[in-house]
C-alpha atoms as a PDB file:
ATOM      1  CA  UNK A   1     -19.943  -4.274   9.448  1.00  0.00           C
ATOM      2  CA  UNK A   2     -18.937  -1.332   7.139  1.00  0.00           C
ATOM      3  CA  UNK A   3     -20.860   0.537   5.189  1.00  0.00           C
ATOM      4  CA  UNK A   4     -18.791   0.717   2.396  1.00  0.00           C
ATOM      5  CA  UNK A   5     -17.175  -2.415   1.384  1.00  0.00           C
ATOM      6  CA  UNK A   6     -19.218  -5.676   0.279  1.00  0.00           C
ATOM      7  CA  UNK A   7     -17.417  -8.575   1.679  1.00  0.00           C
ATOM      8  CA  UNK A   8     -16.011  -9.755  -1.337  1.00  0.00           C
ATOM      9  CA  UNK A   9     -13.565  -5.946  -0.883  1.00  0.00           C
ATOM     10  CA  UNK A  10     -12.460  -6.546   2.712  1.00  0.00           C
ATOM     11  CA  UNK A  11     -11.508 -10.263   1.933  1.00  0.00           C
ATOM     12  CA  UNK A  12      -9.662  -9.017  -0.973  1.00  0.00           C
ATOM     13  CA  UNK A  13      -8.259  -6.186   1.163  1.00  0.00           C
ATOM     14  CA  UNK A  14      -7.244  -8.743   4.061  1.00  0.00           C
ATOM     15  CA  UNK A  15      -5.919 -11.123   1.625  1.00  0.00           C
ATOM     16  CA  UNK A  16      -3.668  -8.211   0.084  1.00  0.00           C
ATOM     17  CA  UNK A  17      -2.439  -7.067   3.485  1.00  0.00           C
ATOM     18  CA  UNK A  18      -1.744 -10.561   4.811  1.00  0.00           C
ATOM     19  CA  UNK A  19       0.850 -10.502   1.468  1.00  0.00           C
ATOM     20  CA  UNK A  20       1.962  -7.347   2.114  1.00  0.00           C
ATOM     21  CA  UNK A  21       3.490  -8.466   5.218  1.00  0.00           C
ATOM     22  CA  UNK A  22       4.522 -11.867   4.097  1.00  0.00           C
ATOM     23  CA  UNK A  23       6.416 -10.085   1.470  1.00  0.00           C
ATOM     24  CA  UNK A  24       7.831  -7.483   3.705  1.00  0.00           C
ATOM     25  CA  UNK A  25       8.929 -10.348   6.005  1.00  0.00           C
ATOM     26  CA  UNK A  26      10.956 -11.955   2.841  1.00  0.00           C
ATOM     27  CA  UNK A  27      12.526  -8.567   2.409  1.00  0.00           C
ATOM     28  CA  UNK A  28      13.474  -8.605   5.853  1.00  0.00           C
ATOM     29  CA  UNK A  29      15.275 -11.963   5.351  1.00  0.00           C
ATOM     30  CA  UNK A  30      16.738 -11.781   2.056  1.00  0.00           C
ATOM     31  CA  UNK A  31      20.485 -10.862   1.841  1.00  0.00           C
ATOM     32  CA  UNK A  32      20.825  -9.823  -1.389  1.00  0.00           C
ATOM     33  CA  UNK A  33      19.814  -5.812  -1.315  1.00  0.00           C
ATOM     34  CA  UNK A  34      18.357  -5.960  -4.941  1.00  0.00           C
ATOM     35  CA  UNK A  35      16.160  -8.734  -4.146  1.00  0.00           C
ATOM     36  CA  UNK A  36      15.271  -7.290  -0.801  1.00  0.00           C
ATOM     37  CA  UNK A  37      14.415  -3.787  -2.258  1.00  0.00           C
ATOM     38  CA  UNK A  38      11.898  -5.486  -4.751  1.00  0.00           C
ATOM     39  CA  UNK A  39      10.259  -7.267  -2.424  1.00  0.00           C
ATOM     40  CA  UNK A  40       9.980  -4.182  -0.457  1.00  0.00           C
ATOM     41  CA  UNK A  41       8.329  -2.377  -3.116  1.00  0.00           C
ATOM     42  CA  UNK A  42       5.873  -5.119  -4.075  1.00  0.00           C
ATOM     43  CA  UNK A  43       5.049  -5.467  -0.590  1.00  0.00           C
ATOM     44  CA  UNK A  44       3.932  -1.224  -0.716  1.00  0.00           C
ATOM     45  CA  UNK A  45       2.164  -2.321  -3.677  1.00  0.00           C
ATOM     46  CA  UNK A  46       0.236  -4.782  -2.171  1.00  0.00           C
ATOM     47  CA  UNK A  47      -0.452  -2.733   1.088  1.00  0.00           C
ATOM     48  CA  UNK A  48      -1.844  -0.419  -1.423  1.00  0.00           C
ATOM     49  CA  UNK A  49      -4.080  -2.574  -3.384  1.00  0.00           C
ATOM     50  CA  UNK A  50      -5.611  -3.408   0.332  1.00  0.00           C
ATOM     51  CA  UNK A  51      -6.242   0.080   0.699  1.00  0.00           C
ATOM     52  CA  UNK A  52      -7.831   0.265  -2.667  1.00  0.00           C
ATOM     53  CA  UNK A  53      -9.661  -2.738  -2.250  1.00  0.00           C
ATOM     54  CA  UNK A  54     -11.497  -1.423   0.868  1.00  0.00           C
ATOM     55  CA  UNK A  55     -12.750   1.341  -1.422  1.00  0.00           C
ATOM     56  CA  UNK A  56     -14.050   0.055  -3.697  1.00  0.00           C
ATOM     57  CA  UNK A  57     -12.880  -0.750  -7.030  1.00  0.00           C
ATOM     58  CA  UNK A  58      -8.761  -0.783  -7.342  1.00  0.00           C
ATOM     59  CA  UNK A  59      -8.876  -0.071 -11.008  1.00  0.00           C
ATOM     60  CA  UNK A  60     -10.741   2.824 -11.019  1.00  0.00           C
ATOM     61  CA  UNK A  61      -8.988   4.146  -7.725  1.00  0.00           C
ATOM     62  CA  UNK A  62      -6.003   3.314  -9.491  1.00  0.00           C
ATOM     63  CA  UNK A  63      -7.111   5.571 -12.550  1.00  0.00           C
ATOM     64  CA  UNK A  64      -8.548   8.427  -9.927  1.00  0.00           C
ATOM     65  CA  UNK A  65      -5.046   8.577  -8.642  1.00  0.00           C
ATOM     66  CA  UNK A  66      -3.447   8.845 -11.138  1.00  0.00           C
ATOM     67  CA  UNK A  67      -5.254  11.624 -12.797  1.00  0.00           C
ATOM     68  CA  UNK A  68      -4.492  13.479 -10.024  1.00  0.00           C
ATOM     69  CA  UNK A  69      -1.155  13.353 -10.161  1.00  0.00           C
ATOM     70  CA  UNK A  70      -0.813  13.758 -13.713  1.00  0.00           C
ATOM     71  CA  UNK A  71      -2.727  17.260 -13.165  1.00  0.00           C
ATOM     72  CA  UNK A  72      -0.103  18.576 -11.094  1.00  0.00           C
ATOM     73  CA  UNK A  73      -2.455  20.857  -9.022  1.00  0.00           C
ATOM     74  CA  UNK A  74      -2.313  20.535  -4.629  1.00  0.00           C
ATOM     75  CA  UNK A  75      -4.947  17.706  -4.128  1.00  0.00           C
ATOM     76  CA  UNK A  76      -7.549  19.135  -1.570  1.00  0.00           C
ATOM     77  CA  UNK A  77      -9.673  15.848  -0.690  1.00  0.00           C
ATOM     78  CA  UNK A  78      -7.334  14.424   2.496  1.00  0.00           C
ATOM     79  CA  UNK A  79      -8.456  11.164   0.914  1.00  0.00           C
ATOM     80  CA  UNK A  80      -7.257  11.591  -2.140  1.00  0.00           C
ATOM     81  CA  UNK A  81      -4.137  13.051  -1.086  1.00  0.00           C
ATOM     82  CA  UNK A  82      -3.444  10.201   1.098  1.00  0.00           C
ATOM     83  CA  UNK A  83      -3.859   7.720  -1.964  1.00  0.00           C
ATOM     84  CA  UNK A  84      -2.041  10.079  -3.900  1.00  0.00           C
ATOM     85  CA  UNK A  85       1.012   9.779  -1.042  1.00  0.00           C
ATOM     86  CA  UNK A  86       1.146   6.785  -1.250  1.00  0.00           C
ATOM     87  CA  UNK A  87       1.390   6.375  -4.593  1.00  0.00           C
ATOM     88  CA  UNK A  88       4.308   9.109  -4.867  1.00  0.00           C
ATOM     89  CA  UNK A  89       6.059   6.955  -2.038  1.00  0.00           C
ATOM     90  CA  UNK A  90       5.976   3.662  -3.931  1.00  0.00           C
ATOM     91  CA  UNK A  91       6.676   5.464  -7.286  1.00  0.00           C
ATOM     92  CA  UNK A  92      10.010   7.214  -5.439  1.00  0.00           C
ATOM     93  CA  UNK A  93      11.211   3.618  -3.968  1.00  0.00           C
ATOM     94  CA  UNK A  94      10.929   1.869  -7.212  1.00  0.00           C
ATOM     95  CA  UNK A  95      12.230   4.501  -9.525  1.00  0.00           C
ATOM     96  CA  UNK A  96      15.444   4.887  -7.210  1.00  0.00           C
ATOM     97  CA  UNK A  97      15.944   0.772  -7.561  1.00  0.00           C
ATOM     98  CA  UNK A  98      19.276  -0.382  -6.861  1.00  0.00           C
ATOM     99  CA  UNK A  99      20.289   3.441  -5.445  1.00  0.00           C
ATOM    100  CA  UNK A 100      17.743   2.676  -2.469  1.00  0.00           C
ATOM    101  CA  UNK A 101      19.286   1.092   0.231  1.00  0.00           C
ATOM    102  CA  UNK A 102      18.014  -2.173   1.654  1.00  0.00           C
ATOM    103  CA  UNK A 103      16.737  -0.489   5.047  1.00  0.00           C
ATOM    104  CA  UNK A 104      15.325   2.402   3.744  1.00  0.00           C
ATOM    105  CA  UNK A 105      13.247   0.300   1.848  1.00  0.00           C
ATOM    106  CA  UNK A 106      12.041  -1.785   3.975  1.00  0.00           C
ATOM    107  CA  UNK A 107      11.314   1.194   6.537  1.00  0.00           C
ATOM    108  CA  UNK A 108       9.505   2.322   4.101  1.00  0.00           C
ATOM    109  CA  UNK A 109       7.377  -0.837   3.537  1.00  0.00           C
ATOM    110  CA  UNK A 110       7.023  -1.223   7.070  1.00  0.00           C
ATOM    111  CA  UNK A 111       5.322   2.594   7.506  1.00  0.00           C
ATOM    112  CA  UNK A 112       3.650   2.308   4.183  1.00  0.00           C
ATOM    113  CA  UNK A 113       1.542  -0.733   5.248  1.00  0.00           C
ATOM    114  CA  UNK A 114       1.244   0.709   9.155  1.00  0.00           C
ATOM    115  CA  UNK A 115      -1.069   2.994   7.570  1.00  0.00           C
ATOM    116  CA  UNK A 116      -2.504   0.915   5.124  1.00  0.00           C
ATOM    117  CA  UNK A 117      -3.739  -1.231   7.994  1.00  0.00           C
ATOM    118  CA  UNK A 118      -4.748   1.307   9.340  1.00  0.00           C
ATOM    119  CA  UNK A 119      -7.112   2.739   6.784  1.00  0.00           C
ATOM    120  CA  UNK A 120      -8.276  -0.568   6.068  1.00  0.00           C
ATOM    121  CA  UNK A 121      -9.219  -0.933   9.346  1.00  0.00           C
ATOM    122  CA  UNK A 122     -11.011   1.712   9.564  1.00  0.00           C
ATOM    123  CA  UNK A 123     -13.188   1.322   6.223  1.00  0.00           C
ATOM    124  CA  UNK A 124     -13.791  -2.124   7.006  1.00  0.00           C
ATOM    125  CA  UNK A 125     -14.241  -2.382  10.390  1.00  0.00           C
ATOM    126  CA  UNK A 126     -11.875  -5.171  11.181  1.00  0.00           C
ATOM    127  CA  UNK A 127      -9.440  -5.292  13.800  1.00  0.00           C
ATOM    128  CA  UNK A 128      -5.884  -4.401  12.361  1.00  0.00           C
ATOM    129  CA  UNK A 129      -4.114  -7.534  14.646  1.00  0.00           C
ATOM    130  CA  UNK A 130      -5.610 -10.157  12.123  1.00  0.00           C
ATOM    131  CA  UNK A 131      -3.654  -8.452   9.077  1.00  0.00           C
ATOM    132  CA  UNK A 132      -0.557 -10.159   9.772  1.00  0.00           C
END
C-alpha cells in the first residue's frame, strides 16, 4: 500500500497506463504513418497522465510543470525534471507531426511509458506486469 496515492489515484493511474499501451498497440498496427504517429503521441500522453495520477492531482502537476518550463531556469528537483522530460518529449513528438517518422514515434511511446510504469510502480506499489 503506498503512502501517497488514495486508491481512487492508482486506479486512475492503472486505468491510464492500461490505455497507454492499448493505444501504443494501435500505433503499432496502423499503416497509415499520420494515424500511427497520433496514436503514438496520445499514447505518451496517457502514460503521462498515469504518472501524474500516482501523484496526486494531474491538473495541478500539469500546471507545476509547466511553470517550470515556462521559467526557463535548469530544474534541480530530479522529480520535477523527470515530469518536466517528459513533457519536453511529448511536446517535441507532437510539434514535429507528420515530419516524425512512424518508428521513431512509436519508440518513443514505447520508452516513454517503460518509465512511466515504472514510476508508477514505484509510487503505488503495484507490480508493473498488470499495466498491460
Amino acid at each position: 500500500m503506498s503512502l501517497l496515492v488514495d486508491e481512487y489515484r492508482r486506479n486512475w493511474a492503472v486505468r491510464f497506463l492500461r490505455e497507454a499501451n492499448s493505444d501504443l498497440s494501435t500505433a503499432e498496427r496502423t499503416p497509415i504513418p499520420v494515424m500511427s504517429i497520433s496514436f503514438s503521441v496520445m499514447a505518451m500522453r496517457k502514460a503521462q497522465t498515469s504518472v501524474y495520477y500516482s501523484m496526486g492531482d494531474p491538473s495541478y502537476l500539469a500546471i507545476l510543470v509547466n511553470g517550470a518550463l515556462e521559467r526557463n531556469k535548469a530544474v534541480e528537483d530530479p522529480t520535477m525534471k523527470f515530469l518536466t522530460n517528459l513533457e519536453l518529449i511529448i511536446r517535441s513528438c507532437a510539434n514535429k507531426g507528420e515530419r516524425l517518422e512512424k518508428n521513431t514515434a512509436i519508440y518513443s511511446a514505447r520508452i516513454l511509458i517503460g518509465l512511466a510504469s515504472r514510476m508508477v510502480s514505484l509510487l503505488t506499489g503495484l507490480d508493473s506486469a498488470g499495466f498491460a
